[in-house]
Structures are given as C-alpha cells and as structure tokens.
Protein backbone atom coordinates (compact mmCIF):
# COMPACT_ATOMS: atom_id res chain seq x y z
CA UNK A 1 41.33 91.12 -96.71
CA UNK A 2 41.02 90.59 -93.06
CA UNK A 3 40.72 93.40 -90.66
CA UNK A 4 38.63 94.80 -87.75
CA UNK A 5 37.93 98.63 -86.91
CA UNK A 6 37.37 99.84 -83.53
CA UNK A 7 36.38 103.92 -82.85
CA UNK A 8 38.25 105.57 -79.97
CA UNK A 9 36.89 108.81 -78.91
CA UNK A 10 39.37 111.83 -79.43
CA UNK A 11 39.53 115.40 -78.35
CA UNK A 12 39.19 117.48 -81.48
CA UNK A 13 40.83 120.92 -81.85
CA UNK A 14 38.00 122.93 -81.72
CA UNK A 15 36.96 121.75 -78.34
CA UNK A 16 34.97 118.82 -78.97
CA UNK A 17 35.02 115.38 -78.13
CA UNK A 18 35.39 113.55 -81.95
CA UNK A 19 35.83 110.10 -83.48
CA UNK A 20 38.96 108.24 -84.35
CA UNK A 21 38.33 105.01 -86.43
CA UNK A 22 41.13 102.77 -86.09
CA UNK A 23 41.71 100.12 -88.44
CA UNK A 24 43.92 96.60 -88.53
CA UNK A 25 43.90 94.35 -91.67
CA UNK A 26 46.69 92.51 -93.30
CA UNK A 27 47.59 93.89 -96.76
CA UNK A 28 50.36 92.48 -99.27
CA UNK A 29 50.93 89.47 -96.94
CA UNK A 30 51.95 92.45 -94.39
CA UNK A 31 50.12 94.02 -91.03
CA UNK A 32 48.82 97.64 -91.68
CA UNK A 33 46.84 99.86 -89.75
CA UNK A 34 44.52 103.14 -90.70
CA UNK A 35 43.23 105.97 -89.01
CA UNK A 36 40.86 108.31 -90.07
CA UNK A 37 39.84 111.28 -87.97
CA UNK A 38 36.37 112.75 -87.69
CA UNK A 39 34.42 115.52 -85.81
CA UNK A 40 31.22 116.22 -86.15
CA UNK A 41 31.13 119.62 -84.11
CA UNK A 42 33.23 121.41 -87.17
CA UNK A 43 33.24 119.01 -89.92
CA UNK A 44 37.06 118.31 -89.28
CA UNK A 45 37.75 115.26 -91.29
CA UNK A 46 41.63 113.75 -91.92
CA UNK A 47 43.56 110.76 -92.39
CA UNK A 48 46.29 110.48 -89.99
CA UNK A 49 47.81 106.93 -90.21
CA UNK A 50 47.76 104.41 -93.16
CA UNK A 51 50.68 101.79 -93.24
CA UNK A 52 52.53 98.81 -92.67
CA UNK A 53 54.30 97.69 -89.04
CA UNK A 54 53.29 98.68 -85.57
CA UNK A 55 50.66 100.51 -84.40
CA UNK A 56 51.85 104.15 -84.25
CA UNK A 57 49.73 104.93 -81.13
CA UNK A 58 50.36 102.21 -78.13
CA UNK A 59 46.79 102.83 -77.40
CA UNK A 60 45.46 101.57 -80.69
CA UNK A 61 46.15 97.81 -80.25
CA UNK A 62 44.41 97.46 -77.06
CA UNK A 63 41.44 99.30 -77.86
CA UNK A 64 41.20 96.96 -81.02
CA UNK A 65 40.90 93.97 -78.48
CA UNK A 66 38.99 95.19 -75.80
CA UNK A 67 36.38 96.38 -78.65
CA UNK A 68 36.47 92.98 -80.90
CA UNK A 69 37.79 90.33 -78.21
CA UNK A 70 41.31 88.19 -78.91
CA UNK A 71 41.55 85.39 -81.38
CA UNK A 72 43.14 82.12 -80.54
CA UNK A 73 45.81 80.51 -82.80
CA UNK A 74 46.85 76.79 -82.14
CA UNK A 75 48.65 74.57 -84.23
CA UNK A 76 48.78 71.06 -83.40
CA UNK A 77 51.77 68.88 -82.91
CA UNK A 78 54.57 69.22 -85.15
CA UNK A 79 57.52 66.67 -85.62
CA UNK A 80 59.99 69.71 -85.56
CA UNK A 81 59.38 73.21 -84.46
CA UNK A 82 62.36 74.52 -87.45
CA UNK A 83 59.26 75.57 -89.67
CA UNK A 84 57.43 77.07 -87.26
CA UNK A 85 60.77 78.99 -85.75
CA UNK A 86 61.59 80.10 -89.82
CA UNK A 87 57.75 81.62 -89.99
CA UNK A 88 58.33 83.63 -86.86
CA UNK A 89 61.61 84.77 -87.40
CA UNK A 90 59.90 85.81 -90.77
CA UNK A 91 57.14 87.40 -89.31
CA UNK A 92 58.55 89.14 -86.95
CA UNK A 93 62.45 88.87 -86.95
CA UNK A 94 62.76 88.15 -83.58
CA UNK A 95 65.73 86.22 -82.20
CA UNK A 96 65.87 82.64 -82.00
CA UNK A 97 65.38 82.07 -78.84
CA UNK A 98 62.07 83.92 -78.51
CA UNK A 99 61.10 82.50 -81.72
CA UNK A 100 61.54 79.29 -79.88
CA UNK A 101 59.67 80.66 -76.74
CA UNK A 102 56.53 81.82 -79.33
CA UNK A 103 57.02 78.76 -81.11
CA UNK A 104 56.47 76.48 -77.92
CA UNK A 105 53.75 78.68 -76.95
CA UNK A 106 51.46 78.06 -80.33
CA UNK A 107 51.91 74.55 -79.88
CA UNK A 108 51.45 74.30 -76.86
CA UNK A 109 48.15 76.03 -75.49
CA UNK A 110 48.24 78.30 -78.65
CA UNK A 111 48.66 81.83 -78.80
CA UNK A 112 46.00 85.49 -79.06
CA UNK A 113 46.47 88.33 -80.65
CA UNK A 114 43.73 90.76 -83.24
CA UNK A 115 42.22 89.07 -85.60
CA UNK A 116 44.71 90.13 -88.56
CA UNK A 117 47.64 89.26 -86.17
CA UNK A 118 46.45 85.71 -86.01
CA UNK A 119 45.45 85.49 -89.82
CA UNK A 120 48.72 86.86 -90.97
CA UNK A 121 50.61 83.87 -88.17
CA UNK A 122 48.49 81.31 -89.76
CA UNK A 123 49.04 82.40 -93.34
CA UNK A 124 53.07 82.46 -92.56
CA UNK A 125 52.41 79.31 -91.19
CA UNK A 126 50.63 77.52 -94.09
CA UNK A 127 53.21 78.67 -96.31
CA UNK A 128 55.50 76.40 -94.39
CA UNK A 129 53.11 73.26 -94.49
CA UNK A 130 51.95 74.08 -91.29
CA UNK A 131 47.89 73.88 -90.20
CA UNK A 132 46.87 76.10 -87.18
CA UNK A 133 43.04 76.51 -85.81
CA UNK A 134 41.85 80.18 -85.02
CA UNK A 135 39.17 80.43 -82.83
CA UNK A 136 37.63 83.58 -81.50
C-alpha cells in the first residue's frame, strides 16, 4: 500500500489547539483518505474520515504536498495516446477532451500530484501496457 500522512493542527472543542493526521494511500486499486483526530489537552480521540474519492476537506490535499513535496509522473512516447486517454477516462471519468489535455500533458513534460495520486496513474497505466517514471 502506498500512502503518505501529513498532521494539520486543529482547534479542539475544549479550547485547545489539537492534531489532525491526515492520510492518502490507494486501497482496492482506488484513492482513499483517513483522518483521525487527536487532542492531547482532554484526551479527545475520533476518527472522522476513512474512504474512497476526494478529499472531504479542500484543505487536506494541499497540506499533504506542501508537507511531503509533489511526485512527478512521465511516460515516454507512445505510438497512440487511445490507451493512455481509456486509463484516464477510467481513473477519473473525465471527458475526452480533458482526458486528451492530461494525456498530452504526461507525455509531454509529465504530470505531479501526491504520491498515491501518481502510483494509482501509473498502475492504471501499466494495466494498459503503458510504462511511466515517478520521480519525487
């Protein structure tokens, strides 16, 4: 399983400033994210988030990045992009022409995301014959 955790700090409701540990890892050939909630002040302890999709916090995904630093997907050229557009539109169902916009991009200079955002892309993309570097 590959993942990476960042902690964000969090106001707790007994006043004090507590610990959120946020989590990304891909599970079942899906992305998921965790969060568990801890303060330390009153012994407050909770899970608040565990599942598939988007991040249910817009804050979470940047804090991942700014805490653990982008990784760099590139695939190399490809004598037609069709596989590459079928693993996006897989991955994340988008339409076909910004599949084809993503798809240009990876090969092309390549493409950054988290580290399970990347590793999830590049498993997609191996299931369609596909090889793609990640680099951090």
């Amino acid at each position: 399983m590959t993942g990476q955790t960042v902690r964000i700090p969090a106001p707790c409701d007994c006043g004090a400033l507590a610990e959120r540990q946020v989590n990304q890892f891909v599970e079942r050939g899906e992305l998921w994210w965790d969060a568990e909630f801890r303060c330390t002040a009153c012994d407050a302890y909770r899970c608040e988030h565990a599942g598939p999709g988007d991040p249910p916090s817009a804050g979470w995904r940047p804090a991942l990045l700014a805490a653990n630093g982008p990784t760099h997907l590139r695939l190399g050229p490809v004598p037609s992009l069709v596989p590459v557009l079928k693993a996006f539109r897989e991955l994340t169902g988008a339409p076909l022409g910004e599949a084809r916009r993503l798809a240009e991009e990876l090969t092309g200079g390549g493409t950054t995301g988290t580290l399970a955002e990347m590793e999830l892309l590049r498993a997609r993309l191996q299931h369609h014959g596909l090889h793609a570097d990640l680099t951090p």
